[in-house]
N, C-alpha and C. Protein backbone atom coordinates (compact mmCIF):
# COMPACT_ATOMS: atom_id res chain seq x y z
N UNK A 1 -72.22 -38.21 -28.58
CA UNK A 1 -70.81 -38.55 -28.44
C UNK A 1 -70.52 -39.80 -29.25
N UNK A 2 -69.56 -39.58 -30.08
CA UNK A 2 -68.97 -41.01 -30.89
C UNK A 2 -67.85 -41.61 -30.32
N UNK A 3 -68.11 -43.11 -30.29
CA UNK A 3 -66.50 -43.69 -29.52
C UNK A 3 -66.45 -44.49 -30.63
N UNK A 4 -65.01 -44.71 -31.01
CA UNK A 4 -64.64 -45.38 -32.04
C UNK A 4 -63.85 -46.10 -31.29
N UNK A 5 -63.01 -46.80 -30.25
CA UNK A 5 -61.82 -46.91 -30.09
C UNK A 5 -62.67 -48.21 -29.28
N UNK A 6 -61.29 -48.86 -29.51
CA UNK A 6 -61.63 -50.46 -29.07
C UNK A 6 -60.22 -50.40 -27.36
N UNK A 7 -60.86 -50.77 -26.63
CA UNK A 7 -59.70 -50.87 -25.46
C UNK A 7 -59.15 -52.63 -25.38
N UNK A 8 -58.10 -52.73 -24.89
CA UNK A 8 -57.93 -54.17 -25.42
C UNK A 8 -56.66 -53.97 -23.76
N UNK A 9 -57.33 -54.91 -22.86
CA UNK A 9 -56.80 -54.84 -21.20
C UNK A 9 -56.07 -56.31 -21.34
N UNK A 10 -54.83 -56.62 -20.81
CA UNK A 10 -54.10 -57.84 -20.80
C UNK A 10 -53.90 -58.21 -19.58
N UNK A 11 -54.26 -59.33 -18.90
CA UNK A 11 -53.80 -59.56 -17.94
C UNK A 11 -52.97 -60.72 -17.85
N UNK A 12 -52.12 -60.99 -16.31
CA UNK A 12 -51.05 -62.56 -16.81
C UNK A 12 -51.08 -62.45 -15.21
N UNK A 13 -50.73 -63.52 -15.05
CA UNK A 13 -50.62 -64.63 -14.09
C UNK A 13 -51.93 -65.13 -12.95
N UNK A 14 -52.10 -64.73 -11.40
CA UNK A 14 -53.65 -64.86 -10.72
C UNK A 14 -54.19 -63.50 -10.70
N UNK A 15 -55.12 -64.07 -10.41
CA UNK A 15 -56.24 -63.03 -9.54
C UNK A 15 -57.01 -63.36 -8.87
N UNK A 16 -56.38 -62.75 -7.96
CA UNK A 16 -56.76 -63.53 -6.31
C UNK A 16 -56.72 -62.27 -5.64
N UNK A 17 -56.93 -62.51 -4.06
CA UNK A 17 -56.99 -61.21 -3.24
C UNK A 17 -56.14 -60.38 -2.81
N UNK A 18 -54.64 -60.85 -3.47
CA UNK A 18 -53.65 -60.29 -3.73
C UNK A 18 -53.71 -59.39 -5.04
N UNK A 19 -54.31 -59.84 -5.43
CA UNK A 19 -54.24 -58.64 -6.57
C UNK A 19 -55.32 -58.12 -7.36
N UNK A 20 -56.29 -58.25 -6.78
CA UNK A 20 -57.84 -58.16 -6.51
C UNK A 20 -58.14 -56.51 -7.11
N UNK A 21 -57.44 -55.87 -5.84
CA UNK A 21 -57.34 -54.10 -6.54
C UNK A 21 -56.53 -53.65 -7.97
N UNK A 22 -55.64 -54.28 -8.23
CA UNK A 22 -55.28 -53.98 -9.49
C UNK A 22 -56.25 -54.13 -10.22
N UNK A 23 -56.63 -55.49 -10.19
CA UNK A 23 -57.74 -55.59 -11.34
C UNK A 23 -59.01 -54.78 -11.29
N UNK A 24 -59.41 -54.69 -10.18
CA UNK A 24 -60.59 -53.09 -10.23
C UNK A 24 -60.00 -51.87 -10.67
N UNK A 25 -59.15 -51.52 -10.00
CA UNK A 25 -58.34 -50.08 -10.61
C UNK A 25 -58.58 -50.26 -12.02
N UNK A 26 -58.05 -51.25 -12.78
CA UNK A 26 -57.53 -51.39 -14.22
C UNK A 26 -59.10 -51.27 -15.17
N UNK A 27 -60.32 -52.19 -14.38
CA UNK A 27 -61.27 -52.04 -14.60
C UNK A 27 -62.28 -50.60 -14.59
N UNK A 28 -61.80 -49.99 -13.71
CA UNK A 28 -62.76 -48.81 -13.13
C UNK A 28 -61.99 -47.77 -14.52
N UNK A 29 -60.50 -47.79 -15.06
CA UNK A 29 -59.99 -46.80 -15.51
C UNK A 29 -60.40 -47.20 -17.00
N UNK A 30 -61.07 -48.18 -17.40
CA UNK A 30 -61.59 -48.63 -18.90
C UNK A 30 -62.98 -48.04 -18.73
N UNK A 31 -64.06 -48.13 -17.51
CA UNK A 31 -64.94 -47.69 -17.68
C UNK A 31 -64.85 -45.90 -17.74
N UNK A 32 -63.89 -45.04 -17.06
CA UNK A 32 -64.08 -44.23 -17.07
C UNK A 32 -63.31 -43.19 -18.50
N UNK A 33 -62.91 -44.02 -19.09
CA UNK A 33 -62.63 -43.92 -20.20
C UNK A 33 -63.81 -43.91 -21.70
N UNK A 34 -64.56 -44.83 -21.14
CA UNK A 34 -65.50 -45.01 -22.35
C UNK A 34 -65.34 -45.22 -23.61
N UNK A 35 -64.37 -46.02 -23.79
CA UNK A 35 -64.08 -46.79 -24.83
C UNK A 35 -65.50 -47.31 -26.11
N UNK A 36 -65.28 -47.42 -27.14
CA UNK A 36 -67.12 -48.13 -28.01
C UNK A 36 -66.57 -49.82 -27.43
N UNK A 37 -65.69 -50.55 -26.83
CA UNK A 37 -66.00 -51.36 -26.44
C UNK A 37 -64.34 -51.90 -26.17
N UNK A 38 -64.68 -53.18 -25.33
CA UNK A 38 -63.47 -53.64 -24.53
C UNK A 38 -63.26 -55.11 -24.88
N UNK A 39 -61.90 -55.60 -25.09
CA UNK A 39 -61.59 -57.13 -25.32
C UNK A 39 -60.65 -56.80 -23.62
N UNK A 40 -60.72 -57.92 -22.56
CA UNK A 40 -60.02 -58.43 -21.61
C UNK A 40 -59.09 -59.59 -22.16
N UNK A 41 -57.79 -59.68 -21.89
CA UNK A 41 -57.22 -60.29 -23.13
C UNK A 41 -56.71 -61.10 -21.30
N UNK A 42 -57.63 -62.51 -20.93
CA UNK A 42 -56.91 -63.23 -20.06
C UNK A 42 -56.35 -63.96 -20.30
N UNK A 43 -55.84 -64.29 -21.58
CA UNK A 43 -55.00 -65.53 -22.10
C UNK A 43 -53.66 -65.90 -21.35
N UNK A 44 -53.41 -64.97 -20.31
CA UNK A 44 -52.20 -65.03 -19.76
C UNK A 44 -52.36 -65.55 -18.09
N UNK A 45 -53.60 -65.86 -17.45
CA UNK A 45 -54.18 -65.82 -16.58
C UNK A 45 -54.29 -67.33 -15.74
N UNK A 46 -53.59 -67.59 -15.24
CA UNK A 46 -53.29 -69.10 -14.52
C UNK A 46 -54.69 -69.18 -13.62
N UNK A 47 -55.07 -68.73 -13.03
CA UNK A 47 -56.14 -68.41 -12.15
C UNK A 47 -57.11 -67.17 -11.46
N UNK A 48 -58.25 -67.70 -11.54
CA UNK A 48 -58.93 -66.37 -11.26
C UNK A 48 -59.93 -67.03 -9.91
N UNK A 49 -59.88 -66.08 -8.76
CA UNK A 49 -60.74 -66.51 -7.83
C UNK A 49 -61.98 -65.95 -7.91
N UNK A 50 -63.15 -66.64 -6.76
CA UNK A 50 -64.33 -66.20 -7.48
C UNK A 50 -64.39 -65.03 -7.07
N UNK A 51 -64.07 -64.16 -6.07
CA UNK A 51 -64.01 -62.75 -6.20
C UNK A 51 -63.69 -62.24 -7.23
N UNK A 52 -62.71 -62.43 -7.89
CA UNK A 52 -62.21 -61.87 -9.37
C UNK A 52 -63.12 -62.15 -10.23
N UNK A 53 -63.84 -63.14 -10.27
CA UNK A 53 -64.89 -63.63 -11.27
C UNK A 53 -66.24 -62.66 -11.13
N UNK A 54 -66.54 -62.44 -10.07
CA UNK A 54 -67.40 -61.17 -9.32
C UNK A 54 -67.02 -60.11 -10.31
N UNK A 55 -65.66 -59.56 -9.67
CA UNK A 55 -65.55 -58.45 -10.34
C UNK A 55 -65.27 -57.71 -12.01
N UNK A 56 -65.30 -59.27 -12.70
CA UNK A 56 -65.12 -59.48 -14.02
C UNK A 56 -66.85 -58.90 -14.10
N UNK A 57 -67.96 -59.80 -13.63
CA UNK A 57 -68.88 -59.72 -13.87
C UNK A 57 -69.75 -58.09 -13.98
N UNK A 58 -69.55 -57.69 -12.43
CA UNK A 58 -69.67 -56.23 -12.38
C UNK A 58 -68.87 -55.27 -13.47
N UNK A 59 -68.07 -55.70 -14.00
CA UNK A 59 -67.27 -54.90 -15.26
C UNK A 59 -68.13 -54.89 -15.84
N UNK A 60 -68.43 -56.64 -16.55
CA UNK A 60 -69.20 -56.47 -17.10
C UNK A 60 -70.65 -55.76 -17.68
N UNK A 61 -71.25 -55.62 -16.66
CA UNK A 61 -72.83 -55.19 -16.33
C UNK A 61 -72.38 -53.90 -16.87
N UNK A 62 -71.45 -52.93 -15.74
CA UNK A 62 -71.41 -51.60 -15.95
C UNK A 62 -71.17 -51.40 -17.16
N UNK A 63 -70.55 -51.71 -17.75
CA UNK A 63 -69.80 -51.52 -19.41
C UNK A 63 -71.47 -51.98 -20.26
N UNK A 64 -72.09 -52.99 -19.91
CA UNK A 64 -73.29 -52.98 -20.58
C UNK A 64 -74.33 -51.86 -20.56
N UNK A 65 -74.52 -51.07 -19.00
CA UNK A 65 -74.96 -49.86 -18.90
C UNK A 65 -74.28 -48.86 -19.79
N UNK A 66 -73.35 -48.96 -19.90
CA UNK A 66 -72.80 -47.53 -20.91
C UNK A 66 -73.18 -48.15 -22.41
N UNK A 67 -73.58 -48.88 -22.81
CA UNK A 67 -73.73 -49.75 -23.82
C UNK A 67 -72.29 -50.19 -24.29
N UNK A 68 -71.70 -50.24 -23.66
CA UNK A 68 -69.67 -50.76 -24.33
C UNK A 68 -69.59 -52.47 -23.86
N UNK A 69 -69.89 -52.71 -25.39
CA UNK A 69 -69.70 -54.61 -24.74
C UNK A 69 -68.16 -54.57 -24.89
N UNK A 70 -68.60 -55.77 -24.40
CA UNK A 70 -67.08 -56.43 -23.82
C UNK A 70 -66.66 -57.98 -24.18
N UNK A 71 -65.49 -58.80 -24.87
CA UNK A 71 -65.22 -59.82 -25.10
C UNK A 71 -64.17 -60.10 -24.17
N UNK A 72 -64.41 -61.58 -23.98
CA UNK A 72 -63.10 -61.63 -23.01
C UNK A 72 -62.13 -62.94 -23.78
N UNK A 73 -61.24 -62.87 -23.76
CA UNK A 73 -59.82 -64.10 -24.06
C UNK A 73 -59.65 -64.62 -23.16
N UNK A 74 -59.84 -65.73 -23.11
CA UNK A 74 -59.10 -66.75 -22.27
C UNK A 74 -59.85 -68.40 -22.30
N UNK A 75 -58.67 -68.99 -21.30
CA UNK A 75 -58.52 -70.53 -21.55
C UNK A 75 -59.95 -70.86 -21.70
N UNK A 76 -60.01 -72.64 -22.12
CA UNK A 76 -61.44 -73.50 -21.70
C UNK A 76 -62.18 -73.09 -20.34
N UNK A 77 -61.03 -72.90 -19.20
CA UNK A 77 -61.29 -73.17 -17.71
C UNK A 77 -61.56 -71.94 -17.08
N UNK A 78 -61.66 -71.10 -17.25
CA UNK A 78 -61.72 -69.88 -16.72
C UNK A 78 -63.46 -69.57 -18.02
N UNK A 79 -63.12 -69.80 -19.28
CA UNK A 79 -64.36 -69.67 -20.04
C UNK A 79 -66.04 -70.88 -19.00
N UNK A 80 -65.75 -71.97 -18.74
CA UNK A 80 -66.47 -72.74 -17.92
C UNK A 80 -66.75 -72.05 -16.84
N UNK A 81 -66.12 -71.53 -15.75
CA UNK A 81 -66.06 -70.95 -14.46
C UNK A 81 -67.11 -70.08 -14.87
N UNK A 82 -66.82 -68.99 -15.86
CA UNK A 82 -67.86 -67.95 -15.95
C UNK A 82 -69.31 -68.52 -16.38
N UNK A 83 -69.40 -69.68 -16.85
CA UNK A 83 -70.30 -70.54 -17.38
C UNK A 83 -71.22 -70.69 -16.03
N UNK A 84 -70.16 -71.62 -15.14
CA UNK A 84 -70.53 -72.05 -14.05
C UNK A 84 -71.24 -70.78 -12.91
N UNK A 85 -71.05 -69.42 -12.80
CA UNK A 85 -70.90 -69.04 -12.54
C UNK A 85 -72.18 -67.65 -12.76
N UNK A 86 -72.92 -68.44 -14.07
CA UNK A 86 -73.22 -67.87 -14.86
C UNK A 86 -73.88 -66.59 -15.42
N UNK A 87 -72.67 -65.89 -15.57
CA UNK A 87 -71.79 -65.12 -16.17
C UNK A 87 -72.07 -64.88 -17.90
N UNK A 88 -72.26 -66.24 -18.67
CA UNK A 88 -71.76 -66.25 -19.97
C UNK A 88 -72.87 -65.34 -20.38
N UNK A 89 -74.59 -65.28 -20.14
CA UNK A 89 -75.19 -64.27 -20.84
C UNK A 89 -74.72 -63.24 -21.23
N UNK A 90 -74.18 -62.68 -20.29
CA UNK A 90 -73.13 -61.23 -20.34
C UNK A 90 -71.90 -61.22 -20.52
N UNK A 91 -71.06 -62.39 -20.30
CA UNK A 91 -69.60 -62.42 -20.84
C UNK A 91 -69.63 -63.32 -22.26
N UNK A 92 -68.96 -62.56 -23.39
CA UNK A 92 -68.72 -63.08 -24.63
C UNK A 92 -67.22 -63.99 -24.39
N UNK A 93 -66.74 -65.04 -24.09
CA UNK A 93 -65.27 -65.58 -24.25
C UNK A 93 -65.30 -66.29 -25.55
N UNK A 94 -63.94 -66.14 -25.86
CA UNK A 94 -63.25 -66.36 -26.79
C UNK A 94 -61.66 -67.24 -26.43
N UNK A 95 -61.48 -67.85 -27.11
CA UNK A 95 -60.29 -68.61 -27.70
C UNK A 95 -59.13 -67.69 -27.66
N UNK A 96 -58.96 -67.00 -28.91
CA UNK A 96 -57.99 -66.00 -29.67
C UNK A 96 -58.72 -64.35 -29.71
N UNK A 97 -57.42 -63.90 -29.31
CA UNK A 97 -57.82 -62.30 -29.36
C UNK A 97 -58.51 -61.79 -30.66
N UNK A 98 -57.90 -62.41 -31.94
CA UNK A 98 -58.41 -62.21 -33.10
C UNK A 98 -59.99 -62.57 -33.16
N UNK A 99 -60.83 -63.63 -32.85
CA UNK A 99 -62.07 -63.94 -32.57
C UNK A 99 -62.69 -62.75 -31.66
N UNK A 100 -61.85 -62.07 -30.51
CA UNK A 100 -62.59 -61.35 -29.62
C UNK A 100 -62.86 -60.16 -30.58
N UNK A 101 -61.39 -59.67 -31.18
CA UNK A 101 -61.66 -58.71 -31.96
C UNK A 101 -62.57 -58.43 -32.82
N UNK A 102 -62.59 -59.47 -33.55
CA UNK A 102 -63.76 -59.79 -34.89
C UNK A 102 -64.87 -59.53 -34.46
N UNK A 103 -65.38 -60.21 -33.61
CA UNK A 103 -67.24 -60.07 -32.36
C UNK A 103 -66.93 -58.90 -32.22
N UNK A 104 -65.83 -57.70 -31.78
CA UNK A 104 -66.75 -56.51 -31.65
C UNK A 104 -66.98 -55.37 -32.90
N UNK A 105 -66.29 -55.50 -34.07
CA UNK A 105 -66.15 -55.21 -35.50
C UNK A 105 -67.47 -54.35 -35.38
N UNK A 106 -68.51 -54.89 -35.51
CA UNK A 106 -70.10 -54.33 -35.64
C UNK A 106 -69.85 -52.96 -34.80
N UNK A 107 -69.69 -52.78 -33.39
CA UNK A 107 -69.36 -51.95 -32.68
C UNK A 107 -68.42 -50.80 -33.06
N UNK A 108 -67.57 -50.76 -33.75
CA UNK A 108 -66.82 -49.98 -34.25
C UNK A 108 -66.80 -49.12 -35.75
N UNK A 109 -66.88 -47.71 -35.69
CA UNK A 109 -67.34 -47.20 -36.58
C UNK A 109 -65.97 -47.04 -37.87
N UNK A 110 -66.03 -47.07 -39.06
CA UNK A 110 -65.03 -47.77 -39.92
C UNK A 110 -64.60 -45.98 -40.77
C-alpha cells in the first residue's frame, strides 16, 4: 500500500476535559485514515492539560506503529511541556507549519 498524502489537523483554543473527546475523535479519525504522515498544527492552542498531553502522546506512539510520523506546531510552552513530559523523543515540534512541513518532505513520495 502507498500513502502519499500528508494530513495537516488544526487545533485553537484549550484542551482540557471539556474537550478532551474532540481531540481523540479528531485523533482516532487521522489514524484510521492512514495518512504517509501527520503535522498537528497547535499554533492556535492557549492550553493543553496533561491529559491532552497523554493523548497527544498515545497519537503519537500509534501513528509510529503504523510507521506515519508526526510533527507538531506549536508555541515555546506547550513545545517544553512535551519536553517536560517527555514526550519530545517521539514528538517532533516545530515553530512554523512550514518547518513541520519541510521535516516530513522525506516521507512523502514526489
Amino acid at each position: 500500500m502507498i500513502r502519499e498524502s500528508l494530513c495537516l489537523q488544526q487545533f485553537s483554543g484549550d484542551i482540557d476535559l471539556g474537550t478532551l473527546a474532540d481531540l481523540t475523535a479528531a485523533l482516532d479519525r487521522i489514524l484510521g485514515q492512514r495518512p504517509a504522515c501527520v503535522v498537528l498544527d497547535m499554533g492556535g492552542v492557549d492550553f493543553v492539560s496533561v491529559s491532552g498531553v497523554g493523548v497527544i502522546g498515545r497519537f503519537v506512539a500509534d501513528a509510529a506503529a503504523q510507521q506515519m510520523p508526526v510533527s507538531v506546531v506549536c508555541e515555546r510552552g506547550l513545545a517544553r511541556t512535551l519536553r517536560l513530559c517527555r514526550l519530545d523523543p517521539i514528538v517532533e515540534a516545530y515553530a512554523t507549519l512550514e518547518e513541520a512541513v519541510e521535516a516530513l518532505q522525506p516521507h512523502l513520495l514526489h
